[in-house]
Structures are given as structure tokens and as C-alpha cells.
Protein backbone atom coordinates (compact mmCIF):
# COMPACT_ATOMS: atom_id res chain seq x y z
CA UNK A 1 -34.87 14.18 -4.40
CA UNK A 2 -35.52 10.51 -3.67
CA UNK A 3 -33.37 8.36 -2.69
CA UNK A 4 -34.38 5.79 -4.76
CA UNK A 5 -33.34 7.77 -7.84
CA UNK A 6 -29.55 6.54 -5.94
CA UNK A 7 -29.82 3.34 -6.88
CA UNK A 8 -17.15 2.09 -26.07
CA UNK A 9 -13.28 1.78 -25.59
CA UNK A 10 -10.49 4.58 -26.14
CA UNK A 11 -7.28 2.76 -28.00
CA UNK A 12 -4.34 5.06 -26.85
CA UNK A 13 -4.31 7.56 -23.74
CA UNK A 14 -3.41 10.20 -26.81
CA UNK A 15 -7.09 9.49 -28.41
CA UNK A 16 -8.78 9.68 -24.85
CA UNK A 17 -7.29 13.04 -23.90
CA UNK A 18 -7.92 14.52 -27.15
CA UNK A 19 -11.79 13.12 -27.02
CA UNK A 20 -11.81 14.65 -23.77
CA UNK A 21 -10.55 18.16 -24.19
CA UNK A 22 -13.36 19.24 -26.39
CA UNK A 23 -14.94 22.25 -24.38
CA UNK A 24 -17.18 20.65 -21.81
CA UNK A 25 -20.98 21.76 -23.87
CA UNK A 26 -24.14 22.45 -21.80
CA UNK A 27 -26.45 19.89 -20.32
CA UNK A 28 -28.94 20.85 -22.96
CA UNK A 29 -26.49 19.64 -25.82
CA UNK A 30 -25.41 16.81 -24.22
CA UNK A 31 -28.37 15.05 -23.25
CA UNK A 32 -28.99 13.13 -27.02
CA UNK A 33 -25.15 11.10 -26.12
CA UNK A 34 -25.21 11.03 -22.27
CA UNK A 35 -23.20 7.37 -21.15
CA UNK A 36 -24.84 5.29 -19.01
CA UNK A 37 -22.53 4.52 -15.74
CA UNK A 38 -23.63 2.35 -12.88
CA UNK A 39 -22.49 4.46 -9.48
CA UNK A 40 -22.21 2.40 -6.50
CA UNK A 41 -21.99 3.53 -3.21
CA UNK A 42 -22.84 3.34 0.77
CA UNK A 43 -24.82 5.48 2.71
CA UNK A 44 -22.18 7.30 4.53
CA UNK A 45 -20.59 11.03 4.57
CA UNK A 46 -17.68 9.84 1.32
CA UNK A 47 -21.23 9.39 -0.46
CA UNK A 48 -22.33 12.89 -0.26
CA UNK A 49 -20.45 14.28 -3.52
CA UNK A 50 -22.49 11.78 -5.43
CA UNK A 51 -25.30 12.79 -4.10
CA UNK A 52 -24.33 16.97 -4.60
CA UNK A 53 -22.96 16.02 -8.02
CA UNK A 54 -27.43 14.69 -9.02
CA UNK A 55 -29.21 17.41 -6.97
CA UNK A 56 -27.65 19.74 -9.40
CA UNK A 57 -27.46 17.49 -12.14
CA UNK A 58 -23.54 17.94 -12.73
CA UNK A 59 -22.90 14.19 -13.94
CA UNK A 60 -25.07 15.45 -17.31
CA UNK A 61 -22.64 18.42 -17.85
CA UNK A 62 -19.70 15.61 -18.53
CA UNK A 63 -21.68 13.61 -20.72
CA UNK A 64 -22.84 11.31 -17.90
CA UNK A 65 -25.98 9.39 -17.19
CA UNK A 66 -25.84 7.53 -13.78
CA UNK A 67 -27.35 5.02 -12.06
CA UNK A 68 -26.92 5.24 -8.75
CA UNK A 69 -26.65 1.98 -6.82
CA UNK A 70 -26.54 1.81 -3.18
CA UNK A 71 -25.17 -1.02 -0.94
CA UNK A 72 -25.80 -1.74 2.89
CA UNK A 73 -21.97 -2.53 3.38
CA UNK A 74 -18.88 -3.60 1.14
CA UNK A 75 -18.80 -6.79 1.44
CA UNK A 76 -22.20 -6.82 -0.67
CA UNK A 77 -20.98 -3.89 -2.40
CA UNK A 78 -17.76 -5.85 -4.09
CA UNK A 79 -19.76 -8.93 -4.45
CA UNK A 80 -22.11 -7.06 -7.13
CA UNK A 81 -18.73 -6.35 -9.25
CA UNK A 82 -18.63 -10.26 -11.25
CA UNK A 83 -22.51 -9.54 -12.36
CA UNK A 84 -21.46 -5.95 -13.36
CA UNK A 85 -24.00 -4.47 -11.18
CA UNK A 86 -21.69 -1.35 -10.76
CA UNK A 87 -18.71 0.35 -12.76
CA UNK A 88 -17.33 2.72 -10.17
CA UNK A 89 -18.16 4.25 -7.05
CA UNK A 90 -16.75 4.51 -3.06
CA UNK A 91 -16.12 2.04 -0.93
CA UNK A 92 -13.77 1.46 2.27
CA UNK A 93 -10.22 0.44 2.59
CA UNK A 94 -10.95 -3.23 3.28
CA UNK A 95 -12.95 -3.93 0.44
CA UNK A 96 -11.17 -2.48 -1.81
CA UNK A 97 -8.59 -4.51 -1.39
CA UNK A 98 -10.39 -7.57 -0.77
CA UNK A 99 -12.45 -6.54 -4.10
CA UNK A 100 -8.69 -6.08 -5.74
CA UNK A 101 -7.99 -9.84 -4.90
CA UNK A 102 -11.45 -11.42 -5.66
CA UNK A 103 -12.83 -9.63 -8.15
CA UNK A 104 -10.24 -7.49 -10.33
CA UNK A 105 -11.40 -3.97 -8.81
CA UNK A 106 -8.85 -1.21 -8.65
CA UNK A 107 -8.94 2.00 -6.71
CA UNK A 108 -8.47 5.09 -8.66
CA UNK A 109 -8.28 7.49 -6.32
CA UNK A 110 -9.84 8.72 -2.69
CA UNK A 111 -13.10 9.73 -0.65
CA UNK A 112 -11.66 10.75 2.52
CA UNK A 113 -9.69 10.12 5.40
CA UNK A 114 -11.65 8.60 8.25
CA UNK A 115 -8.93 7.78 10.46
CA UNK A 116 -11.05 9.32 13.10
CA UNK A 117 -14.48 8.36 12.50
CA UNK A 118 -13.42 4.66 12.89
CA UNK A 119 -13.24 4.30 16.15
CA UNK A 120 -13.91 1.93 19.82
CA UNK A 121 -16.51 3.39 22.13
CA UNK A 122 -17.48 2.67 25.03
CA UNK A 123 -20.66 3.16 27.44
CA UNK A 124 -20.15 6.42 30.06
CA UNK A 125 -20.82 3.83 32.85
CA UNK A 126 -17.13 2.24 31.54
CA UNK A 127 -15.60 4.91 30.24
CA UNK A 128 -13.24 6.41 33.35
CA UNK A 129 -11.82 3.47 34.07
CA UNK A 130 -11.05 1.72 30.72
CA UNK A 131 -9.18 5.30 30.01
CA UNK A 132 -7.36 4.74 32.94
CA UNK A 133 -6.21 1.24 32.77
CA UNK A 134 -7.49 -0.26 28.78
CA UNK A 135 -4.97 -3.11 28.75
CA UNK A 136 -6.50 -4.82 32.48
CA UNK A 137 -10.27 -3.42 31.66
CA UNK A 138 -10.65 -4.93 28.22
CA UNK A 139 -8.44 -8.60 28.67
CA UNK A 140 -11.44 -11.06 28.66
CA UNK A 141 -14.01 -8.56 27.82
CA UNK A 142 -16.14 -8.90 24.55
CA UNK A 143 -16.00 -6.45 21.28
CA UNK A 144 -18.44 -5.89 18.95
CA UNK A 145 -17.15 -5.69 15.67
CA UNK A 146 -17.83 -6.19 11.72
CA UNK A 147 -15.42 -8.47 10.11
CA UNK A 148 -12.87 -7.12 7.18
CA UNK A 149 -14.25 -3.70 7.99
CA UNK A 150 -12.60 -0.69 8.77
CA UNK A 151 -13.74 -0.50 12.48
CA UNK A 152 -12.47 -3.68 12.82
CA UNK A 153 -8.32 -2.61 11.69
CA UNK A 154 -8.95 0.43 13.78
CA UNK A 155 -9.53 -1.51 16.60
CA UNK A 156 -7.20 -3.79 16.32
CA UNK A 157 -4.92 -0.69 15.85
CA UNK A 158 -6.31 0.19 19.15
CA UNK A 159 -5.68 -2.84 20.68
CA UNK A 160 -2.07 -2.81 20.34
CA UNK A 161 -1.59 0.63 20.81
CA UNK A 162 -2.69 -1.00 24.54
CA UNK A 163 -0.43 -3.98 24.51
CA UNK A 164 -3.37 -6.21 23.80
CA UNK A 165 -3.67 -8.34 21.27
CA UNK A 166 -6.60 -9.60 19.27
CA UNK A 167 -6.40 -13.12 20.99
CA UNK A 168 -6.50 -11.07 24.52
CA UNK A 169 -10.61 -9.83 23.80
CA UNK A 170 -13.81 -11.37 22.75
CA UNK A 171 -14.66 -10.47 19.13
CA UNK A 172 -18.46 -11.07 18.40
CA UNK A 173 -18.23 -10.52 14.43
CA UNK A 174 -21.88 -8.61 13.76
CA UNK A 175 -22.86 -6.60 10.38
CA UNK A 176 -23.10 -3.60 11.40
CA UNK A 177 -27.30 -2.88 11.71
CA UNK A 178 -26.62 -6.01 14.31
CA UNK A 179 -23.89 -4.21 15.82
CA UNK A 180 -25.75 -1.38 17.10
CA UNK A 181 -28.78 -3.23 17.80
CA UNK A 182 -27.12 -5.73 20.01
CA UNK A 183 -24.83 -2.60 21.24
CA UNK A 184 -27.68 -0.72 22.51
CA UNK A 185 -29.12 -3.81 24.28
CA UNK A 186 -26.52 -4.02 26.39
CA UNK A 187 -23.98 -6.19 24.75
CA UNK A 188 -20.34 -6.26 24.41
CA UNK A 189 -18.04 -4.34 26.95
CA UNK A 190 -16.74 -2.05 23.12
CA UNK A 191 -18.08 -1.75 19.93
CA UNK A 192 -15.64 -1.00 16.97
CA UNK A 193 -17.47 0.78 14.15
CA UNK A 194 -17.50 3.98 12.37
CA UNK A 195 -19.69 7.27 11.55
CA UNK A 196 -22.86 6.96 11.35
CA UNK A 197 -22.95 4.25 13.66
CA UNK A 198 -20.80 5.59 16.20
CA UNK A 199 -23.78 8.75 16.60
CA UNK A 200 -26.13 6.28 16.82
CA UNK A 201 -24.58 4.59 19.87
CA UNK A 202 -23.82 7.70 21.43
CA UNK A 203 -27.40 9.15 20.91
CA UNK A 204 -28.93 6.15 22.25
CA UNK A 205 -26.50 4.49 25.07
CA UNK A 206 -24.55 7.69 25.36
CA UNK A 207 -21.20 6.41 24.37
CA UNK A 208 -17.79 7.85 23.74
CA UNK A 209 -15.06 7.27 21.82
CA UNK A 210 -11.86 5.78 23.88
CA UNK A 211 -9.62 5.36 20.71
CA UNK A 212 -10.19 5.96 17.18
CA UNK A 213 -7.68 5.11 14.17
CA UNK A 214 -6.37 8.13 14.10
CA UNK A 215 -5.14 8.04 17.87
CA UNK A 216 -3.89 4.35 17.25
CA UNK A 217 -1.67 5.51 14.10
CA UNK A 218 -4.05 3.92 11.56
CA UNK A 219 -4.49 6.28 8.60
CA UNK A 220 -7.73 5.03 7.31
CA UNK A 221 -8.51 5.86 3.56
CA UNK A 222 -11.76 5.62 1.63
CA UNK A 223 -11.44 4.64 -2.09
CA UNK A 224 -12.36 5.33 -5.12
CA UNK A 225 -12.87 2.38 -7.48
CA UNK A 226 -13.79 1.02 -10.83
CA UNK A 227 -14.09 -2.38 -12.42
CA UNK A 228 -11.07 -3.35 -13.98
CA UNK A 229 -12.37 -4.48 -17.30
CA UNK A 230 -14.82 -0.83 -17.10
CA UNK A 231 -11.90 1.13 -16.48
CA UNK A 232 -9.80 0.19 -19.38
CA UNK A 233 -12.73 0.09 -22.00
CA UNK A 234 -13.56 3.25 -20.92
CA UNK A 235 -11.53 5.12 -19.40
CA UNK A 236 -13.27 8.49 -20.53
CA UNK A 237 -16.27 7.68 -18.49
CA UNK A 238 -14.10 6.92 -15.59
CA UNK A 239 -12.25 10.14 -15.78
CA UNK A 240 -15.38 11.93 -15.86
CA UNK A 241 -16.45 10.24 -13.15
CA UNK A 242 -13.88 11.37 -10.96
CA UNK A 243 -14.10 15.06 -12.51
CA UNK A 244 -17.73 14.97 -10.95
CA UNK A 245 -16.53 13.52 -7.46
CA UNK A 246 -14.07 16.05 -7.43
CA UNK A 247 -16.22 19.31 -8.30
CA UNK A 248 -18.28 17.98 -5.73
CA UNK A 249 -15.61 17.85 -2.88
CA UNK A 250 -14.50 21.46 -4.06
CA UNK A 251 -18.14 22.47 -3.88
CA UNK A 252 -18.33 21.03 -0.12
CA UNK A 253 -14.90 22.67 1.03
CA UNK A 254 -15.71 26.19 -0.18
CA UNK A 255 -19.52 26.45 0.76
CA UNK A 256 -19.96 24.61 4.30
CA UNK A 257 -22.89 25.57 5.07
CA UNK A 258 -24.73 24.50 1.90
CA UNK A 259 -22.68 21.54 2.59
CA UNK A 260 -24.23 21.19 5.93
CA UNK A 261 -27.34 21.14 4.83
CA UNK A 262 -26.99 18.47 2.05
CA UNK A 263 -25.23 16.47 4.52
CA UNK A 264 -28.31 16.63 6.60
CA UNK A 265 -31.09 16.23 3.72
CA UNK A 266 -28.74 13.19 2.54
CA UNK A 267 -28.84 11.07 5.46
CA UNK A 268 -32.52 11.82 6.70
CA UNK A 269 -33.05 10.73 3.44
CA UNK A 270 -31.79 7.42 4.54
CA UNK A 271 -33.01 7.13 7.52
CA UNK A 272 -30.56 8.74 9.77
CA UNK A 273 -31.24 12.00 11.76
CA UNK A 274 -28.08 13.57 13.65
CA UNK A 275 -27.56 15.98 15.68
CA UNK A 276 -25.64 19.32 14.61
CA UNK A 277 -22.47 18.56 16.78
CA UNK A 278 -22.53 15.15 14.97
CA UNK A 279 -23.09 16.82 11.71
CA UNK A 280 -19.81 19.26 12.33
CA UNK A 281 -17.80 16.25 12.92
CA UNK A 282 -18.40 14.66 9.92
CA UNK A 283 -17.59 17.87 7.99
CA UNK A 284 -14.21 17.95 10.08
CA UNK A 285 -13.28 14.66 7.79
CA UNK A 286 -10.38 15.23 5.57
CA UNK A 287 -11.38 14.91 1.63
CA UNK A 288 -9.09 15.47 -1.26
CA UNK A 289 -9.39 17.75 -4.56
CA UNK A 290 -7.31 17.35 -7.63
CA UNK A 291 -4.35 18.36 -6.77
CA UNK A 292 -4.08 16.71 -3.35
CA UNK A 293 -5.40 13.31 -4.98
CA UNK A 294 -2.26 13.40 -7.41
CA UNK A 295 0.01 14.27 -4.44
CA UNK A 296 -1.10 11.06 -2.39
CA UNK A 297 -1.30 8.92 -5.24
CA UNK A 298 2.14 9.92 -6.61
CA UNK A 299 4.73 7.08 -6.77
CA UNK A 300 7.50 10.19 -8.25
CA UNK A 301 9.66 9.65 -4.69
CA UNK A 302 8.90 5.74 -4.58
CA UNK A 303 5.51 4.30 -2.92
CA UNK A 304 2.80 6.52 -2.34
CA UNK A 305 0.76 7.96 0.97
CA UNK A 306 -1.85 5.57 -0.41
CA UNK A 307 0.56 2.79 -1.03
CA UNK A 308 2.04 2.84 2.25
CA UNK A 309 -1.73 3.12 3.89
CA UNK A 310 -3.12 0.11 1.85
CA UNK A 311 -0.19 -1.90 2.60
CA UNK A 312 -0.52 -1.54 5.98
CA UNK A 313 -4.37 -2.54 5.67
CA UNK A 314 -3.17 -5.43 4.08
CA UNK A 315 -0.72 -6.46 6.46
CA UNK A 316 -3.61 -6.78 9.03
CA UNK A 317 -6.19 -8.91 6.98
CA UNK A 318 -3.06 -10.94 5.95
CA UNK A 319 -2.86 -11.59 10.29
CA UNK A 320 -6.14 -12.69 10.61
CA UNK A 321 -6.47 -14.57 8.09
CA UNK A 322 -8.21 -12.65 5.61
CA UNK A 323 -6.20 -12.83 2.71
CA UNK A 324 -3.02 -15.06 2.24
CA UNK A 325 -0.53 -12.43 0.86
CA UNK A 326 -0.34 -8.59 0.78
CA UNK A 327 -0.93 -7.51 -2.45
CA UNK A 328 1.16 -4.90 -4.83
CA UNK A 329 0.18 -1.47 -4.49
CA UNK A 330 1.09 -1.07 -7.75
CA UNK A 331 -1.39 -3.94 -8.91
CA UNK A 332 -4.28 -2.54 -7.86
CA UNK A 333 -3.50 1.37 -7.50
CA UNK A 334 -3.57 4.05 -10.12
CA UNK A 335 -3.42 7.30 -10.63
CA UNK A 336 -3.95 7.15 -14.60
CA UNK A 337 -7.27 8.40 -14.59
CA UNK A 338 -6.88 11.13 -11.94
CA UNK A 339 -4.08 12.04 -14.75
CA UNK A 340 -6.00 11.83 -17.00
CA UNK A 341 -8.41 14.42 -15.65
CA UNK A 342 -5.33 16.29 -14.99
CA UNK A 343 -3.93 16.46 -18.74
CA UNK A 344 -7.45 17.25 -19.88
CA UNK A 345 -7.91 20.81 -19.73
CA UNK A 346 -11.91 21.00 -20.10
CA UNK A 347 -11.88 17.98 -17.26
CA UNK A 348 -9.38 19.64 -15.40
CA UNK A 349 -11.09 23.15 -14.98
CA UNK A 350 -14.45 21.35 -14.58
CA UNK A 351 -13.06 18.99 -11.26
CA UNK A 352 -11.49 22.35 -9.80
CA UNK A 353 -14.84 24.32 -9.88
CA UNK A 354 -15.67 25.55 -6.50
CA UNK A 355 -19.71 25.85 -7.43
């Protein structure tokens, strides 16, 4: 389909679960009351149960009419959220909680972990001996690297892994189309970014990875988020959002090779042609259903996995600068409406669904 085609309030949690456990009718019935729900998104792998979910026309089966809103980065991404140009969608770990500060966005749940698809690479030329001796090749030497982004607190993950710290390199801040242009041009000794970028470079200049987050000790989420104010006037909508996400992440774990090949038709859709090896290593990216999403999100045993992963985010954009004080979890984190999916039996059986 085209890419282009990408771009009411509950009083008690006892009313919404009961509105919500109505058997789940066929598209057919429910087209005359679908609700409208702004989906924003990136072009990147997290995106791909959004776009699943509209090839086969899944969001309709909830009750849901999208519109599908696409965003060249974040930063532009939460910026849209005062002018309500989205509800919900996926975004990365630095703007959500940037978006949490600024503009009242929470994250409701998770798109995957990309600890390892945020990563430093380097040209083959460099690679041997910055593996061999990082902390002497890289004092002095100039990173590429997009500010508040998740490249960026991989690297700098990186970085001290090395004994290095941020003051020690060169950071040229670049969005990240600038990145790779100015990457491939011969700039920069590193360049911190993530997948797809990180193909790019090594399809063009031949690069390699030298650390990613993963290596450093960074566990890099993606989130899931809503509008605050959306959320809590509808918090059906929400919930059915995430039942759709989340049939759609069962859908790509149990049938990879139809997952394969949406991965492919989604990014030469936009652009972006990789090769099969690439294509494998994106599908090598942990994503969560149901049950693992609760599990993570769970504050039963104190903070949560994602508590303890955002926290640490924040501790970094609190050291450069970014933001003045690391923010609550708990201010900015739920799992309500992943419960709420949860205690909704219709919802429940519909986000579990493996086709």
C-alpha cells in the first residue's frame, strides 16, 4: 500500500473494561462507529507492527480508524504533541522522556530493545586499530552524532566503557540524514547512530560496528506513548491501540518469513533498500508481547526493567545538560493500559493472536 496512507472519555476503569469486553464484532459491523486515532511514528523496524496491523486492516477489527502520521526523527515527532497532531504511537527512549518533561507524554508500554542496533562504527581502513587501542585512537578524534538521540547515550556508553569521556572526543551534533551524508564523505573518525543508518554506512563506506549499546551495558528501549490528556479521555482507544501493536508483534514472532518480507516492502517503501543479512539483523531485535510487556513494566518487586532503563537514560541527558533533573519513573510510566488490555478478555485474546 502507499506510504502515504501512513501519515469520548470512560469515567471509572470498571466502565472501560466492561465497554471493552463486548466480543470483538467483525470489520464489517464495525465500520459505521470506527474512532478516529492519530498514529505517529518513524520509519524504522519498531514501526513495522503499525504498518502489519493496516496491510491487513486489523486496527478496524478493534473499532479503530487511524491516521497514520510519520516523523523524520523525535525531536519533530514530540514537538507535534502541543498541536495534537498525534495521540499515540513509537518513539525512542530519549524523546520520550524529553516529550514526558516538555510536553506531558507518557509511555505506555514498549517497541523493542535496540540495545544493539545503536551503535559506533567505524570505517574498515580504522577499524583494527581502534579495536586494539579505542581509548588512544579516539582522544582528539571527531564523532558524528545526533543530539538527545539514542546513538548518542550509546555512545557515550561506549565511551566510558573505554575510559573516555565525552569531553575527551569531538562531537559534531548532525540530524541524522546529515549524519550519513557527511559520514560517507569522509567525515568524522566515528559515527554514533542506529539501524537503518548504520546499513547505510556500511553499504556505502563499508563500516563496522566497534561498540554498540548492548556491548557498553546500555539497555536501550523503544516506547510506546500517548498524549497524556488522550490517554485519560480515552483510554479505550489507547488500549486498543496497544491490542493492535501487540497482535502485530505476535504475528512477526511466529511467521518470520512473512515478517521478512513486510520488513522489506516497508522500508523500500520509504526509500530504503537492504540487504538480506541486514534484514536478518533487524529481525534478531528483541520485541515484547503481552505478557512480557506486563513483566517489564511491573513495579510488584519495586521499580521496573523499564524504570531502571529510563532512569538511567535520564541520568545521561541530566550530564549533558539536557534536562535539569531525572524525572520519576512513576510520573511518566504506566502499565494501566497494557492492564487494561490484560483484564479485558475480548482485548486480551485479540493482542495474543499469532495471525
Amino acid at each position: 500500500m502507499p506510504h502515504h496512507r501512513f501519515r469520548r472519555a470512560a469515567t471509572t476503569l470498571a466502565l472501560t473494561v466492561a465497554a471493552l469486553s463486548a466480543p470483538l464484532a467483525p470489520a464489517q459491523a464495525q465500520q459505521p462507529a470506527l474512532t478516529p486515532i492519530k498514529v505517529s511514528y518513524q520509519v524504522a523496524y519498531w514501526a513495522l507492527p503499525i504498518y502489519v496491523a493496516t496491510e491487513k486492516n486489523w486496527w478496524a477489527e478493534v473499532g479503530l480508524k487511524p491516521e497514520l502520521v510519520a516523523y523524520p526523527a523525535g525531536a519533530q515527532q514530540i514537538a507535534g504533541a502541543p498541536s495534537r497532531s498525534w495521540d499515540v504511537g513509537g518513539t525512542g527512549s530519549p524523546p520520550a522522556v524529553l516529550g514526558a518533561q516538555r510536553y506531558d507524554i507518557v509511555t505506555i508500554g514498549l517497541t523493542n530493545d535496540e540495545s544493539a542496533t545503536n551503535a559506533l562504527v567505524a570505517r574498515p581502513d580504522k577499524l583494527a586499530a581502534i579495536r586494539a587501542n579505542p581509548a588512544r585512537e579516539l582522544k582528539g578524534q571527531q564523532i558524528l552524532l545526533s543530539p538527545n538521540s539514542t546513538g548518542e547515550y550509546a555512545t557515550m556508553a561506549c565511551l566510558q566503557k573505554w575510559g573516555l569521556k565525552r569531553s575527551d572526543v569531538g562531537i559534531v551534533p548532525l540530524a541524522p540524514a546529515q549524519l550519513v551524508s557527511a559520514y560517507t564523505g569522509g567525515n568524522g573518525l566515528l559515527a554514533g547512530t542506529w539501524a537503518p543508518n548504520t546499513y547505510t554506512l556500511s553499504d556505502q563506506v563499508g563500516t563496522e560496528t566497534v561498540c554498540s549499546g548492548k556491548d557498553a551495558g546500555a539497555l536501550v528501549l523503544g516506547a510506546l506513548i500517548a498524549r497524556k490528556e488522550f490517554a485519560q479521555q480515552n483510554p479505550e482507544a489507547v488500549a486498543k491501540f496497544l491490542a493492535v501493536y501487540l497482535r502485530a508483534v505476535n504475528f512477526q514472532k511466529n511467521n518470520p518469513a512473512e515478517f521478512m518480507a513486510s520488513l522489506r516492502k516497508f522500508f523500500e517503501a520509504n526509500g530504503i533498500k537492504l540487504k538480506d543479512t541486514h534484514l536478518k539483523a533487524e529481525m534478531a531485535r528483541p520485541i515484547f508481547p503481552l505478557d512480557e510487556q506486563l513483566k517489564m513494566m511491573s513495579r510488584a518487586a519495586g521499580p521496573s526493567t523499564v524504570d531502571g532503563a529510563f532512569e538511567a537514560l535520564s541520568g545521561y541527558l541530566k550530564s549533558v545538560g539536557t534536562i535539569a533533573e531525572v524525572p520519576d519513573p512513576k510520573g511518566y510510566i504506566t502499565g494501566q493500559y497494557l492492564k487494561l488490555v490484560d483484564d479485558t478478555p475480548a482485548l486480551k485474546a485479540f493482542a495474543n493472536r499469532t495471525q
